[in-house]
N, C-alpha and C. Protein backbone atom coordinates (compact mmCIF):
# COMPACT_ATOMS: atom_id res chain seq x y z
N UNK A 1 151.45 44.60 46.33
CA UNK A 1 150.27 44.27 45.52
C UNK A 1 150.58 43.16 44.51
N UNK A 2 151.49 42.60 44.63
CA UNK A 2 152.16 41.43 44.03
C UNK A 2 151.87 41.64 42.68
N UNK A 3 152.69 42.62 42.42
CA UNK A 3 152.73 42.58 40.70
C UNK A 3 151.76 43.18 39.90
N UNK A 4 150.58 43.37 40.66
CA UNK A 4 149.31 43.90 39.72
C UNK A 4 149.45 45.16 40.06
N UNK A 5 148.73 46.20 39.02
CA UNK A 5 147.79 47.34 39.60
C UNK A 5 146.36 47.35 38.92
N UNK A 6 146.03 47.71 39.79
CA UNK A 6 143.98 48.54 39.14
C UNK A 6 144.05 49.29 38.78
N UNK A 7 143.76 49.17 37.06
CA UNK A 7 142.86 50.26 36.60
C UNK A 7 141.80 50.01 36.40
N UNK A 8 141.07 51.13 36.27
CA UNK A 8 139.73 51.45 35.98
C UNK A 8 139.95 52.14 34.30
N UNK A 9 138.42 51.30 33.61
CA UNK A 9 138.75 51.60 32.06
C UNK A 9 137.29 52.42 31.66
N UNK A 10 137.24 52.87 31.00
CA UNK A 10 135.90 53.31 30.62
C UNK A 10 136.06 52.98 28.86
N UNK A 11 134.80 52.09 28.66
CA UNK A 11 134.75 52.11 27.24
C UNK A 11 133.19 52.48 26.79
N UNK A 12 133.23 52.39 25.83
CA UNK A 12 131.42 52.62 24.65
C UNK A 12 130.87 51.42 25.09
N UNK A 13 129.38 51.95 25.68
CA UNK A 13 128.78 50.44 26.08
C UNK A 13 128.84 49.24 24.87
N UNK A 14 128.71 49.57 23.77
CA UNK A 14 128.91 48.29 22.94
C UNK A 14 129.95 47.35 22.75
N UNK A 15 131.10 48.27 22.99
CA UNK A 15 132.34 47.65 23.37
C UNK A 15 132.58 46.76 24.73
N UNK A 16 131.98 47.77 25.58
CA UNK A 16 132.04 47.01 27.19
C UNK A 16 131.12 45.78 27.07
N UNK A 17 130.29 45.52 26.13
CA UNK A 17 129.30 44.61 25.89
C UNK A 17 129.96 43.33 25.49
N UNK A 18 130.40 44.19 24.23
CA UNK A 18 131.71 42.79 23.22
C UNK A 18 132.67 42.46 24.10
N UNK A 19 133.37 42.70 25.18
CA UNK A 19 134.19 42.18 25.94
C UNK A 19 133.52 41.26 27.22
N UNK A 20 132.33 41.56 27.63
CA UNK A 20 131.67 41.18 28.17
C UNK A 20 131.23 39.53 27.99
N UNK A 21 130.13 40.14 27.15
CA UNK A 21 130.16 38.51 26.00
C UNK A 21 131.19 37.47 25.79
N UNK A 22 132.25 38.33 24.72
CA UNK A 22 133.14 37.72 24.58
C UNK A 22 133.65 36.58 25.68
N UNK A 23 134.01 36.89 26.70
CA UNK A 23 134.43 36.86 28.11
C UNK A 23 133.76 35.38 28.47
N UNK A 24 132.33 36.02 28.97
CA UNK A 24 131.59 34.83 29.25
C UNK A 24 131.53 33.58 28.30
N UNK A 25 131.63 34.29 27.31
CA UNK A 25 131.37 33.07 25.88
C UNK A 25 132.56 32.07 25.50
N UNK A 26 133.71 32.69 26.14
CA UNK A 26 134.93 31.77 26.07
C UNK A 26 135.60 31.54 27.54
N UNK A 27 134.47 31.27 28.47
CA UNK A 27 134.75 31.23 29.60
C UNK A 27 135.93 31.57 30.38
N UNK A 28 136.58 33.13 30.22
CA UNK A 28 137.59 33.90 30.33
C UNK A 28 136.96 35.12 31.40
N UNK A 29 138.12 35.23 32.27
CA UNK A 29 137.56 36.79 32.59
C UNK A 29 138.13 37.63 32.24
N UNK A 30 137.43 38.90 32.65
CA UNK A 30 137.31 40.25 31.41
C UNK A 30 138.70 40.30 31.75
N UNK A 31 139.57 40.38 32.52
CA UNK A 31 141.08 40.43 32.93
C UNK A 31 141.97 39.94 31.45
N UNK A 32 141.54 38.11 31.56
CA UNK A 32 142.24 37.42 30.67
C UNK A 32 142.40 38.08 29.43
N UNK A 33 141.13 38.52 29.48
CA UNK A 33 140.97 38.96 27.92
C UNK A 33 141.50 40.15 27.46
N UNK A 34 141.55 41.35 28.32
CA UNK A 34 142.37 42.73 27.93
C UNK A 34 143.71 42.22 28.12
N UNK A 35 144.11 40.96 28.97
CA UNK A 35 145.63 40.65 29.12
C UNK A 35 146.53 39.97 27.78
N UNK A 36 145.21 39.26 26.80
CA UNK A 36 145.54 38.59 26.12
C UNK A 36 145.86 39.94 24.71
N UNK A 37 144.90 41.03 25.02
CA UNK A 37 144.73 41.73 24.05
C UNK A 37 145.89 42.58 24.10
N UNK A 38 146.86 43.27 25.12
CA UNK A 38 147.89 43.70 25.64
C UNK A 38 149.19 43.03 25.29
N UNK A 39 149.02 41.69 25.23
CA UNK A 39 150.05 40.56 25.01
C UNK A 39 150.50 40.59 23.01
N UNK A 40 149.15 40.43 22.74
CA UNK A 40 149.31 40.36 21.29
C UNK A 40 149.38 41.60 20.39
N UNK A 41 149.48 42.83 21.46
CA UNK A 41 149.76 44.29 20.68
C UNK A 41 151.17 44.27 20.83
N UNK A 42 152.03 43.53 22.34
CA UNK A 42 153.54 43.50 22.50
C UNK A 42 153.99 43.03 21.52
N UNK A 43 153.57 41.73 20.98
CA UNK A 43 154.13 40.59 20.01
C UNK A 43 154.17 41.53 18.64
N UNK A 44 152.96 42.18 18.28
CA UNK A 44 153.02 42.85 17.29
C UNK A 44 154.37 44.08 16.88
N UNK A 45 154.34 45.04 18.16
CA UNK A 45 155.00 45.86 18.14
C UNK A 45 156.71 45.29 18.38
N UNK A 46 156.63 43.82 18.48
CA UNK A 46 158.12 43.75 18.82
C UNK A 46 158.72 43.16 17.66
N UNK A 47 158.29 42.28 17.20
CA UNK A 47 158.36 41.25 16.15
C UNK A 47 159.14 42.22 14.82
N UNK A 48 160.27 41.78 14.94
CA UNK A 48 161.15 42.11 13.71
C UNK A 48 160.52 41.94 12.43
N UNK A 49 160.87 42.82 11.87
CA UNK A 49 160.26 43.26 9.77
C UNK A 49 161.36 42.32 9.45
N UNK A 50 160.60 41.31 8.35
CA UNK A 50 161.80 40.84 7.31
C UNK A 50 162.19 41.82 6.70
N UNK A 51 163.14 41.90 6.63
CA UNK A 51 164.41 43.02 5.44
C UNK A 51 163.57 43.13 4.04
N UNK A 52 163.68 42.01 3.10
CA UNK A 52 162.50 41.89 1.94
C UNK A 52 161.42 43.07 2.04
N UNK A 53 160.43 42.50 2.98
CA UNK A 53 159.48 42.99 2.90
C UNK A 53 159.63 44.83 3.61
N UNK A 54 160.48 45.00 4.41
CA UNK A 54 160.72 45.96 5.01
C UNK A 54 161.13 47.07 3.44
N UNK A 55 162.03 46.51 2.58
CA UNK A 55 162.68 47.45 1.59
C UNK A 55 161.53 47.51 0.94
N UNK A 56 160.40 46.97 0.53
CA UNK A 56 159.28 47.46 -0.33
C UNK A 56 158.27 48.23 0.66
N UNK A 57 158.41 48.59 1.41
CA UNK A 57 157.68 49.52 2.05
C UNK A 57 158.01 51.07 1.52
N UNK A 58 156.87 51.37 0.85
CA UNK A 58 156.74 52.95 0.58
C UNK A 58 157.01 52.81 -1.33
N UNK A 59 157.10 51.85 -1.56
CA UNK A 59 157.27 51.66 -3.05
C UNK A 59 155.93 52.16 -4.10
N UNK A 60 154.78 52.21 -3.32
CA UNK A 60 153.63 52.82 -3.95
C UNK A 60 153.23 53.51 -3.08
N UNK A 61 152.78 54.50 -4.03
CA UNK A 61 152.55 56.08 -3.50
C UNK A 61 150.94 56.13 -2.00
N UNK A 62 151.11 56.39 -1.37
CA UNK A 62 149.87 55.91 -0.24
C UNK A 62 148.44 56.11 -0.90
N UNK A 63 147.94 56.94 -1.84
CA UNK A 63 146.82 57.41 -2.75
C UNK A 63 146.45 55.85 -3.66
N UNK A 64 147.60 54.93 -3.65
CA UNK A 64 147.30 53.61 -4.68
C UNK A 64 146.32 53.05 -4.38
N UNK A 65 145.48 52.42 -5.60
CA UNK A 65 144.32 51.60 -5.63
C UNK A 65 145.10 50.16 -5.81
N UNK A 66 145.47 50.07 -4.55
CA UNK A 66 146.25 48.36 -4.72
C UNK A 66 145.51 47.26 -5.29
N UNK A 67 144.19 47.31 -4.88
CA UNK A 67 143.26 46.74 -5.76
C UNK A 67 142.99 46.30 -7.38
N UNK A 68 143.10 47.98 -7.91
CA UNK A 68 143.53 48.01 -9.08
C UNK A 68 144.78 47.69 -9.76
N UNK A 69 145.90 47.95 -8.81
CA UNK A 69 147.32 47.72 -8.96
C UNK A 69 146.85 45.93 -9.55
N UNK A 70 146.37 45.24 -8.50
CA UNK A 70 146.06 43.99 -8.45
C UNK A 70 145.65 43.57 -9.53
N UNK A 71 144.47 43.63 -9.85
CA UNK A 71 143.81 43.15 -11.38
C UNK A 71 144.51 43.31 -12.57
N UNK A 72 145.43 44.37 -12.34
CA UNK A 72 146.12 45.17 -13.41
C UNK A 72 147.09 44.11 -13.64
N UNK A 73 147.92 43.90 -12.60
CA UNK A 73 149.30 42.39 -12.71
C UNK A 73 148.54 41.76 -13.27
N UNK A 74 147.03 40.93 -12.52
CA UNK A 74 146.93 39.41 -12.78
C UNK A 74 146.29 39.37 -14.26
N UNK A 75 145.81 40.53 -14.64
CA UNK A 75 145.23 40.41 -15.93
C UNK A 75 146.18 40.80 -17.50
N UNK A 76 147.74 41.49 -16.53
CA UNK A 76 148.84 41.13 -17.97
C UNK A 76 149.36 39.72 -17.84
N UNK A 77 149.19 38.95 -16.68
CA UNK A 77 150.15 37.75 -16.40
C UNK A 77 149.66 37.25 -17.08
N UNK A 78 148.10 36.91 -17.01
CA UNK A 78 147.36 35.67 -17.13
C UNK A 78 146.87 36.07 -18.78
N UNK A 79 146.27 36.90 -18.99
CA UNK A 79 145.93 37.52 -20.16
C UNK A 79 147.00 37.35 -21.43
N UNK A 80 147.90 37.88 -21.17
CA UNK A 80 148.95 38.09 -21.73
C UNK A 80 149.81 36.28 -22.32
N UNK A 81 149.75 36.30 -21.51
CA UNK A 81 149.76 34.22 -21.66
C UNK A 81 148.44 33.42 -22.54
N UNK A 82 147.43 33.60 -22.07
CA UNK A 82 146.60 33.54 -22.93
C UNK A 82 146.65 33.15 -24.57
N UNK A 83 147.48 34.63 -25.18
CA UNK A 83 147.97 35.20 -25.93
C UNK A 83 148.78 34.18 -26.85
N UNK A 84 149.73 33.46 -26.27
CA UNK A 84 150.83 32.63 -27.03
C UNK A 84 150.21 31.06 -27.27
N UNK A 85 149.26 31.08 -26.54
CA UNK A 85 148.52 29.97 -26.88
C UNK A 85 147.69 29.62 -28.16
C-alpha cells in the first residue's frame, strides 16, 4: 500500500466543515491538511525546552492570575520610576 493506510475519521459537522473549507480555500486536500496538522503536533512534541525557560516552569502556583501577576510588575517598574523623577 506504499506507505499509506486509511483511516476513516469521524468529526462534529462544524469541524468536518472547517476542514472542509479550509481545504478548498487554500487549495489543499483534506489529506494535506490533517498531514500538515500531524506534522506540526510532531514538531511540537519533539522540539527541545530551553533549560532557562524549562527551570521556571512551576514557579507560580497553577491558581495564578498571571494577568494580575502582570500589571502588578509593570506598574512597580514603571510607577515606581515615575517616582525619582
Amino acid at each position: 500500500m506504499n506507505g499509506h493506510q486509511h483511516l476513516t475519521i469521524e468529526l462534529p459537522q462544524p469541524e468536518a466543515e472547517f476542514v472542509q473549507t479550509y481545504a478548498k480555500q487554500n487549495n489543499l486536500s483534506i489529506d494535506t491538511v490533517i498531514d500538515r496538522l500531524i506534522q506540526g503536533l510532531k514538531r511540537m512534541t519533539t522540539r527541545r525546552v530551553d533549560p532557562v525557560l524549562q527551570s521556571m516552569v512551576g514557579m507560580l502556583p497553577p491558581d495564578t492570575d498571571v494577568d494580575e501577576v502582570r500589571m502588578q510588575y509593570l506598574t512597580e517598574k514603571y510607577l515606581k520610576n515615575d517616582d525619582l523623577h
